[in-house]
C-alpha atoms as a PDB file:
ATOM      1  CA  UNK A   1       0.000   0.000   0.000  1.00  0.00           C
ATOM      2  CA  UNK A   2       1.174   3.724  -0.815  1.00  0.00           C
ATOM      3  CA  UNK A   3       0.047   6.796   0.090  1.00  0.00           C
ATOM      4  CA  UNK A   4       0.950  10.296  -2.196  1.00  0.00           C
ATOM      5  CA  UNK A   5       0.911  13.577   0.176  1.00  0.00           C
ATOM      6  CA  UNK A   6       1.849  16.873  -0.532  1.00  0.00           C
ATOM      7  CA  UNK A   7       3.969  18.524   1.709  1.00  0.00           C
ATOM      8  CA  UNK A   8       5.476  22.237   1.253  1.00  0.00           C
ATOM      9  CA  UNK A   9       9.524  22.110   1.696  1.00  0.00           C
ATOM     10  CA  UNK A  10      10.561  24.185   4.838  1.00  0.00           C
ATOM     11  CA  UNK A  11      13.670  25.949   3.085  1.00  0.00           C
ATOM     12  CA  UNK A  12      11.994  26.865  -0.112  1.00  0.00           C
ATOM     13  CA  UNK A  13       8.499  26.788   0.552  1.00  0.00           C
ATOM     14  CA  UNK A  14       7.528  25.060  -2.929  1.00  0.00           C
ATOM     15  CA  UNK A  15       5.105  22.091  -2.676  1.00  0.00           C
ATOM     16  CA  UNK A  16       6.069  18.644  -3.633  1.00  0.00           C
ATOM     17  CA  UNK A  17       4.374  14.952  -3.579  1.00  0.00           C
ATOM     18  CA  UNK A  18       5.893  12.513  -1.880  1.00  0.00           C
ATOM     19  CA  UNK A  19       5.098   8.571  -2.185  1.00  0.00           C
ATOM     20  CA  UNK A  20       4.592   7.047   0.887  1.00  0.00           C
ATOM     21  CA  UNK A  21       4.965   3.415   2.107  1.00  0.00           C
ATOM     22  CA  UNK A  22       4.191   1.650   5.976  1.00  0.00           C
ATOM     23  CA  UNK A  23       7.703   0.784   5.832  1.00  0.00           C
ATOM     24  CA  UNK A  24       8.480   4.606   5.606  1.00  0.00           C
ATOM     25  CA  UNK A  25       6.799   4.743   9.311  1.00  0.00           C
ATOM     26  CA  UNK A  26       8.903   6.585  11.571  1.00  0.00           C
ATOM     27  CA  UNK A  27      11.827   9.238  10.624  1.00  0.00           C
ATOM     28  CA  UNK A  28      13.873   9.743   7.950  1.00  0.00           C
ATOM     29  CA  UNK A  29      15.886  12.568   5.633  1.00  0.00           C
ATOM     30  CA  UNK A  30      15.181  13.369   2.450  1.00  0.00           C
ATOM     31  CA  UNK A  31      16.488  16.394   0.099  1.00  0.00           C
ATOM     32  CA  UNK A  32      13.931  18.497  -1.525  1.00  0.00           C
ATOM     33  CA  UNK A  33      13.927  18.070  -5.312  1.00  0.00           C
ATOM     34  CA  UNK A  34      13.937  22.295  -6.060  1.00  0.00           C
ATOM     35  CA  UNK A  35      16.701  23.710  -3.870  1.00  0.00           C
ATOM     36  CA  UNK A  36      18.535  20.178  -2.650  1.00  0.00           C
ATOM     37  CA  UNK A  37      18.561  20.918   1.037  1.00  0.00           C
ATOM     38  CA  UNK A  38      17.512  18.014   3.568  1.00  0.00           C
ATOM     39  CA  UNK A  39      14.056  17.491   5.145  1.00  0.00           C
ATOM     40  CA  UNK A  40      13.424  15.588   8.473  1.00  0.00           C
ATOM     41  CA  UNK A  41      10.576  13.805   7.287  1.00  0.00           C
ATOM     42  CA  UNK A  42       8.144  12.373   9.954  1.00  0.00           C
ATOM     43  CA  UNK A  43       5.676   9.581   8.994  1.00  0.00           C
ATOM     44  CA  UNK A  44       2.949   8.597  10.967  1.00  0.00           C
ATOM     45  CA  UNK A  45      -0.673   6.347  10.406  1.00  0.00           C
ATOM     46  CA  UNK A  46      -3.901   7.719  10.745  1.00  0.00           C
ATOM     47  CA  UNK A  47      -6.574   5.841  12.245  1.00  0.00           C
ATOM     48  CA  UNK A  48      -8.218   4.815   9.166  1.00  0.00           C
ATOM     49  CA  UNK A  49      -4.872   3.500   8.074  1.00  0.00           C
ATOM     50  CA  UNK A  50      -3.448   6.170   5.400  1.00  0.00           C
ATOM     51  CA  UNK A  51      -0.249   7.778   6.043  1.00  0.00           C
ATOM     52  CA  UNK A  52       0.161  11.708   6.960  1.00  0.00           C
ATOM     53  CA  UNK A  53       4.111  13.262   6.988  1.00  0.00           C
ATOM     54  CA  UNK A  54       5.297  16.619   7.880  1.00  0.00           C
ATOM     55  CA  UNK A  55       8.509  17.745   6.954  1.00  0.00           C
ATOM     56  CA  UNK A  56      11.251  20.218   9.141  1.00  0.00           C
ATOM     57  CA  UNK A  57      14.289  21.308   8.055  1.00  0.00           C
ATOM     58  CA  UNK A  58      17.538  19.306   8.882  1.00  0.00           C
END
């Protein structure tokens, strides 16, 4: 199962879709495709079992 969100990066503000997985639970850095600078991404489950992330910079 994978989930698509759209998250905004924190550096360069542009929005981007990221393809999500439940083995991507948990933390993990990414680099933002625009400006190349690294995202802590946090994924989490929702109740009804899709996937949510928010992104901070690194």
């Amino acid at each position: 199962m994978t989930d698509s969100v759209q998250v905004q990066c924190p550096w360069c503000h542009e929005w981007q879709w990221l393809w999500l997985a439940v083995d991507d639970l948990g933390e993990m850095v990414q680099d933002c495709e625009v400006c190349c600078r690294p995202w802590v991404v946090l994924v989490a489950q929702n109740p009804d079992g899709t996937l949510r992330a928010s992104v901070q910079r690194s």
